[in-house]
Protein backbone atom coordinates (compact mmCIF):
# COMPACT_ATOMS: atom_id res chain seq x y z
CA UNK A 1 -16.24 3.18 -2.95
CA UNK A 2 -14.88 2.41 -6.24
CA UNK A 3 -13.65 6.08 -6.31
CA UNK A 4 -11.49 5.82 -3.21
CA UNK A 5 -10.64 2.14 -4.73
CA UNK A 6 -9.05 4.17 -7.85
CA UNK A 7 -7.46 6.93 -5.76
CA UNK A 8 -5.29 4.37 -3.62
CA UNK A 9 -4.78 2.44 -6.94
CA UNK A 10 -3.17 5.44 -8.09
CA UNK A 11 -1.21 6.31 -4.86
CA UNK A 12 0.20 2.85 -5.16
CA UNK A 13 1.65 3.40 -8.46
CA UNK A 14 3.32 6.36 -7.34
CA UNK A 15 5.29 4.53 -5.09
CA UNK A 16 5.69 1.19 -7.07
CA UNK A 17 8.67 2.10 -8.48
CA UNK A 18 10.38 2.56 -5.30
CA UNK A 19 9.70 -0.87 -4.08
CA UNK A 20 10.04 -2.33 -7.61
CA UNK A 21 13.59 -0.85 -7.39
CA UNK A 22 14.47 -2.67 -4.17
CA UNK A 23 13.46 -6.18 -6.05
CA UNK A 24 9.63 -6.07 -4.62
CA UNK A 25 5.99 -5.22 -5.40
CA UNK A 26 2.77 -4.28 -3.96
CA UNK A 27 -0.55 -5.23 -4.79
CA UNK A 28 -3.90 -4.22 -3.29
CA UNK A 29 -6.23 -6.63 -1.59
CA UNK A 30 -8.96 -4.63 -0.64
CA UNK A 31 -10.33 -1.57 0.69
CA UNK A 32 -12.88 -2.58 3.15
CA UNK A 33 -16.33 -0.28 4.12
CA UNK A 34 -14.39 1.74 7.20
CA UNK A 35 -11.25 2.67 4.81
CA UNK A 36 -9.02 -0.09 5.65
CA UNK A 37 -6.35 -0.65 2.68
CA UNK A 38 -5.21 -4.14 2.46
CA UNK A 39 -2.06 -4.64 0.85
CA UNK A 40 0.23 -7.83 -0.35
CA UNK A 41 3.97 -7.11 -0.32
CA UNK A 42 5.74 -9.82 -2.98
CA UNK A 43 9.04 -10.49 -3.84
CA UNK A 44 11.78 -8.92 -1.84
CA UNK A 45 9.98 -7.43 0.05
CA UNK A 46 7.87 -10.09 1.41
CA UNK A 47 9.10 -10.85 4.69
CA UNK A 48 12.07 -8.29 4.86
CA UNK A 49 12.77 -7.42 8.35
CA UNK A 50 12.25 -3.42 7.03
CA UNK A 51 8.44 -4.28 5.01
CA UNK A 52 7.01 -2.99 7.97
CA UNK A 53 8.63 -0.32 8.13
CA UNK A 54 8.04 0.03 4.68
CA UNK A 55 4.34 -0.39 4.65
CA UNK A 56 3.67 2.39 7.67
CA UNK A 57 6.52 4.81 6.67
CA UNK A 58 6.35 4.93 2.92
CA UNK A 59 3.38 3.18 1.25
CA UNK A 60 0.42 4.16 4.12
CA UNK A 61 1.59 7.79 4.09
CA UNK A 62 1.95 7.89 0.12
CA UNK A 63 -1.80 6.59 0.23
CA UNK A 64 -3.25 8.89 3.09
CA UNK A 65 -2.16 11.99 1.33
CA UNK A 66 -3.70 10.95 -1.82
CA UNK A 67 -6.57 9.58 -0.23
CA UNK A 68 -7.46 11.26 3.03
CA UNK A 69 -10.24 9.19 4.33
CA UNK A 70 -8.43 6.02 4.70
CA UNK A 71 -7.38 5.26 7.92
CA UNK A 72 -4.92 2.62 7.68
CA UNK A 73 -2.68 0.19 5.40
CA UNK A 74 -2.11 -3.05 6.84
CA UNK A 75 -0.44 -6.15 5.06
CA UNK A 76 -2.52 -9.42 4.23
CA UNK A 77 -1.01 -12.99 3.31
């Protein structure tokens, strides 16, 4: 588990920048035992009417390419 853990880690950083850019961050939660990323979304993009958006569009298909066994990326508080 703690290679998939790394993998996503990775992914993430790939598309920190982007969000980074926009005035916002991600940081990962978790990845639970059936491949379920759980992410935080901070700064401006906490609670922008697009992070959803966001989150399914950019950062869970960024992740699934890079790490083909998870199965989703959902947002935590």
């Amino acid at each position: 588990m703690e290679d998939i853990k790394s993998r996503v880690m990775a992914a993430l950083e790939k598309i920190r920048p982007y969000l980074v850019a926009d005035g916002g961050d991600i940081k990962l939660v978790d990845v639970t035992e059936d491949f379920i990323v759980k992410v935080q979304l901070t700064g401006a993009c906490h609670g922008c009417p697009f992070s959803m958006q966001t989150l399914k569009a950019g950062v869970e298909m960024a992740v699934k390419k890079d790490v083909p066994e998870i199965i989703e990326v959902v947002e935590v508080d």
